[in-house]
Protein backbone atom coordinates (compact mmCIF):
# COMPACT_ATOMS: atom_id res chain seq x y z
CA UNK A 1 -185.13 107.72 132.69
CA UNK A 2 -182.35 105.77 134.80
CA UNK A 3 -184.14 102.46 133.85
CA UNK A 4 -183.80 103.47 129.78
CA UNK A 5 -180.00 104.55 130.64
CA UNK A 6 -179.45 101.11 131.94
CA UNK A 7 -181.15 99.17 129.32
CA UNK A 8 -179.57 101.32 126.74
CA UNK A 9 -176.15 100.71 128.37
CA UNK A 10 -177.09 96.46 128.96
CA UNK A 11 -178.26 96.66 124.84
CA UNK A 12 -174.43 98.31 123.70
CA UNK A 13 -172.26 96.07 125.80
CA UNK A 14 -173.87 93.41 124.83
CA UNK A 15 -173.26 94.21 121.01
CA UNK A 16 -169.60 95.22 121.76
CA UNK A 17 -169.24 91.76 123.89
CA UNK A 18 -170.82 89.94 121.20
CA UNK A 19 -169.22 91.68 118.03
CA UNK A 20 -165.98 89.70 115.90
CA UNK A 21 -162.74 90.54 116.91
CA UNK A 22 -160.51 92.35 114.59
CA UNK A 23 -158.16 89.19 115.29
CA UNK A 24 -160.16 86.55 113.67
CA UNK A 25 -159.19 84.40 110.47
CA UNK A 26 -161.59 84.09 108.38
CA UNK A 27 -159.71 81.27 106.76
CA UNK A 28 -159.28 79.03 110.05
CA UNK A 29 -163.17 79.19 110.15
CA UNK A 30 -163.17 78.12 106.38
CA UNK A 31 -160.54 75.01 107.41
CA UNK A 32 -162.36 74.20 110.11
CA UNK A 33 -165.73 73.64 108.10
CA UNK A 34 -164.23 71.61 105.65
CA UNK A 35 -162.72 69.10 108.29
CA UNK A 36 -166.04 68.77 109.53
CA UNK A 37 -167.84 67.86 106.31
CA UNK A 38 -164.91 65.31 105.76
CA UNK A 39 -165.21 64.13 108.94
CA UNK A 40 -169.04 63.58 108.26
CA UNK A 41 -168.38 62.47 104.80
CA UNK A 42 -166.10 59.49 106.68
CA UNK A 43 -168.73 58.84 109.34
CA UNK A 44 -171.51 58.34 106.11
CA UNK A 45 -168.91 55.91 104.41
CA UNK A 46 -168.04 54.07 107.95
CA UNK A 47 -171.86 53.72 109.06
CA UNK A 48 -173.44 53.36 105.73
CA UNK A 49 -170.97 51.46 103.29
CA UNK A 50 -170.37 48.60 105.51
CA UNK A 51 -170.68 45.15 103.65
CA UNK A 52 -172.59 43.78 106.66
CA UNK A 53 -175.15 45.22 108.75
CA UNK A 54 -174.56 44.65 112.56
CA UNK A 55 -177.65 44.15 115.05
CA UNK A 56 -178.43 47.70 115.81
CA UNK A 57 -178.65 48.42 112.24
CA UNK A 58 -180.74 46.01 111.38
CA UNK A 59 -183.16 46.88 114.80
CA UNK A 60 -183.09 50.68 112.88
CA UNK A 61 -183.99 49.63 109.38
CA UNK A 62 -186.67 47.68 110.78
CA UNK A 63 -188.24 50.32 112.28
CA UNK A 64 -187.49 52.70 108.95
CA UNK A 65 -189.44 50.16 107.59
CA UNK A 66 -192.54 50.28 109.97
CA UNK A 67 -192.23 54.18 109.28
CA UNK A 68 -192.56 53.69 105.44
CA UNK A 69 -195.49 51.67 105.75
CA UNK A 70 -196.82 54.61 107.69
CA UNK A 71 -195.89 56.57 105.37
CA UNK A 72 -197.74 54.30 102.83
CA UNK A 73 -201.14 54.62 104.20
CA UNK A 74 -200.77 58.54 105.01
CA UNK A 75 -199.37 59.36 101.18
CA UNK A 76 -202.05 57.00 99.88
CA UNK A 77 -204.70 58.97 101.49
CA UNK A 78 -203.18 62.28 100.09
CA UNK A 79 -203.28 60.66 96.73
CA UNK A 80 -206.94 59.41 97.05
CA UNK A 81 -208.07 62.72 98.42
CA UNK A 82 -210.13 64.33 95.77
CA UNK A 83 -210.48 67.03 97.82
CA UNK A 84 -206.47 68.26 97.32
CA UNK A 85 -205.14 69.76 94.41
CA UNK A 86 -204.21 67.27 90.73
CA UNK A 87 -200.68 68.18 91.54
CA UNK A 88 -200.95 67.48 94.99
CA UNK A 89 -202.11 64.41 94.58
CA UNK A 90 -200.03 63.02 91.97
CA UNK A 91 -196.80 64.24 93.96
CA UNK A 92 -198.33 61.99 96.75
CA UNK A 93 -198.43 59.15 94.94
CA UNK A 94 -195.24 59.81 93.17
CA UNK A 95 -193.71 59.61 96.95
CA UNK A 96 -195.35 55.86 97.48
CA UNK A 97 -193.59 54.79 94.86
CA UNK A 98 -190.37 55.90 96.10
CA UNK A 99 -191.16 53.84 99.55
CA UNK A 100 -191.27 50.59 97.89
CA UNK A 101 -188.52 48.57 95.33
CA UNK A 102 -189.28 48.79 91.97
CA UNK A 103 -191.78 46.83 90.77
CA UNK A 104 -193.31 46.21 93.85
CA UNK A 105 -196.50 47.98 95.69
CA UNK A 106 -199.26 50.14 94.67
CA UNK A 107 -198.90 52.04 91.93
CA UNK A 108 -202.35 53.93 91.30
CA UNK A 109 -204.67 55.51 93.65
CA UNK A 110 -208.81 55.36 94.33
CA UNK A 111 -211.00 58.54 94.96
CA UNK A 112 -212.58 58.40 97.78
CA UNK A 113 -210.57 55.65 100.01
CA UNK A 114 -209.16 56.29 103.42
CA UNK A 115 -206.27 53.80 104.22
CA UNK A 116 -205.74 52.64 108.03
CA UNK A 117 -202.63 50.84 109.13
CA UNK A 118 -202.38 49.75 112.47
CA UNK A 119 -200.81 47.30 114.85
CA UNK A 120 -197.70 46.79 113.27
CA UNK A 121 -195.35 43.67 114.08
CA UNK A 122 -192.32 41.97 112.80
CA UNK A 123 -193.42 38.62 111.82
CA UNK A 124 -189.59 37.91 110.52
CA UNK A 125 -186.43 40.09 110.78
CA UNK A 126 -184.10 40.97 108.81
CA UNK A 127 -182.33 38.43 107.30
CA UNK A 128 -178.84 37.72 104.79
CA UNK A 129 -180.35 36.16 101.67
CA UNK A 130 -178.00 37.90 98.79
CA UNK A 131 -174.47 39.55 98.74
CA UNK A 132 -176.05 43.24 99.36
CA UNK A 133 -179.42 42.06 100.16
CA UNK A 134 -181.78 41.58 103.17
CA UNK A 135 -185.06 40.42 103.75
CA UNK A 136 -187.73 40.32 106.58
CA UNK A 137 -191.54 41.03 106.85
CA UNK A 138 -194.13 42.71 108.63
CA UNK A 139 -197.66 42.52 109.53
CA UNK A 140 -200.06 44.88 110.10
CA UNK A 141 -203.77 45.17 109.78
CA UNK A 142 -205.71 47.50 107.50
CA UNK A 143 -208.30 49.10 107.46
CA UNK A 144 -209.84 50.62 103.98
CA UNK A 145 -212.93 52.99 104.06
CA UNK A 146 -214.01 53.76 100.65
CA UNK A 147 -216.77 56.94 100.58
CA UNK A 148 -218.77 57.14 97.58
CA UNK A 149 -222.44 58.73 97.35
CA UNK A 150 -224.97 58.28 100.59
CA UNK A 151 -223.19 54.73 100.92
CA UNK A 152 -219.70 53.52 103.16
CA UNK A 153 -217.65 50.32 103.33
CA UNK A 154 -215.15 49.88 105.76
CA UNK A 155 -213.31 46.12 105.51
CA UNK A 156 -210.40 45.70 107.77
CA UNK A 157 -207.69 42.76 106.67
CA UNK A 158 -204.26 41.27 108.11
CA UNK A 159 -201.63 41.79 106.21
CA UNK A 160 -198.01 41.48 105.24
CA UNK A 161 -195.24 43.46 103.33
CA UNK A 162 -192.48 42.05 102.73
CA UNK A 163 -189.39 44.75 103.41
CA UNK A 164 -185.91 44.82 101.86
CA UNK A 165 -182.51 46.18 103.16
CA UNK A 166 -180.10 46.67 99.80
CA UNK A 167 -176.79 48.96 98.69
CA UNK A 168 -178.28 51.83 96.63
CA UNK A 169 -176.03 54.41 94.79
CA UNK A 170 -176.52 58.01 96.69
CA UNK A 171 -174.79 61.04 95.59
CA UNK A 172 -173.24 63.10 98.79
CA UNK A 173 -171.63 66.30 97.39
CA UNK A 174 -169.54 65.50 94.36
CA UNK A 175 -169.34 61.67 95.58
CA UNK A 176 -171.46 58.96 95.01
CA UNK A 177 -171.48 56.06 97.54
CA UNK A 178 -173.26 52.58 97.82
CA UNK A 179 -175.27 52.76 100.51
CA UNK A 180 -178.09 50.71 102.60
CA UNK A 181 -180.96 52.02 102.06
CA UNK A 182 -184.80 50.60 102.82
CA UNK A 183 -187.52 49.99 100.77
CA UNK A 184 -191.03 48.11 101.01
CA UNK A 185 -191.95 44.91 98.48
CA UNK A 186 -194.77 42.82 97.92
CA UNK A 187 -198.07 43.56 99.97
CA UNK A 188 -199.25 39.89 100.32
């Protein structure tokens, strides 16, 4: 019974400790919060808006870009999965076509294909070739597996994709800013 008392006592200090003071303005909270989403808002615009990009952004985009290509294989496979849901499916390979620039990459899928990328390197980095525009490449190998009736190919290939690093309009709450933004090209 003591044990209860004490747990029972532990349990309504705890919500009395823990409980809003009478004291506190609800509008300071308010203030503060908006000085933080400004502040964030001007940490967006300072990182993202540059004109340039500076070494460490370029090492990060390069690896955004090795992500996307991951990304690639593993929404390609959702897409060629007959298995999954119409909807599913064509959601997948709505979302590869967001990874790469327009006009550029895969645009339909094949039942029954498994895509494999693997070993992933930067053959060349990011580089200045336009006003808002950078280029590089990568290489990877991969590996396709396509499953139909009793029989199944697998062919494994080198290849590279070229990847881009361009200003992009992006709406952030009622403002819309030009920044860098990632995107896959040409599969070559």
């Amino acid at each position: 019974m003591k044990r209860h008392l004490i747990i029972l006592g532990a349990l309504l200090a705890f919500i009395l400790f823990s409980a809003k003071s009478c004291d506190d303005d609800p509008g300071a909270n308010r203030d503060a919060e908006e000085e933080a989403l400004i502040g964030a808002m001007d940490s967006v615009i300072n990182e993202f808006g540059t004109e340039y990009l500076d070494e460490e952004s370029l090492f990060a985009f390069t690896q955004k870009a090795k992500q996307k290509l991951m990304d690639y294989s593993d929404y390609m496979n959702m897409a060629n999965d007959t298995s999954l849901d119409s909807a599913f499916r064509n959601q997948a390979l709505a979302m590869t076509i967001e990874l790469f620039k327009k006009g550029s990459g895969p645009i339909e899928s094949f039942a029954g294909r498994v895509i494999k990328i693997d070993s992933i390197r930067l053959i060349e980095p990011l580089h200045l070739t336009g006003t808002v525009l950078y280029k590089g490449v990568l290489g990877f190998r991969e590996g396709i597996k396509s499953l139909g009736g009793d029989t199944t190919a697998d062919v494994s290939s080198w290849k590279k994709v070229e990847f881009l690093a361009t200003k992009s309009n992006k709406l952030f709450a009622t403002d819309t800013l030009r920044i860098w933004q990632v995107y896959l090209g040409e599969i070559f």
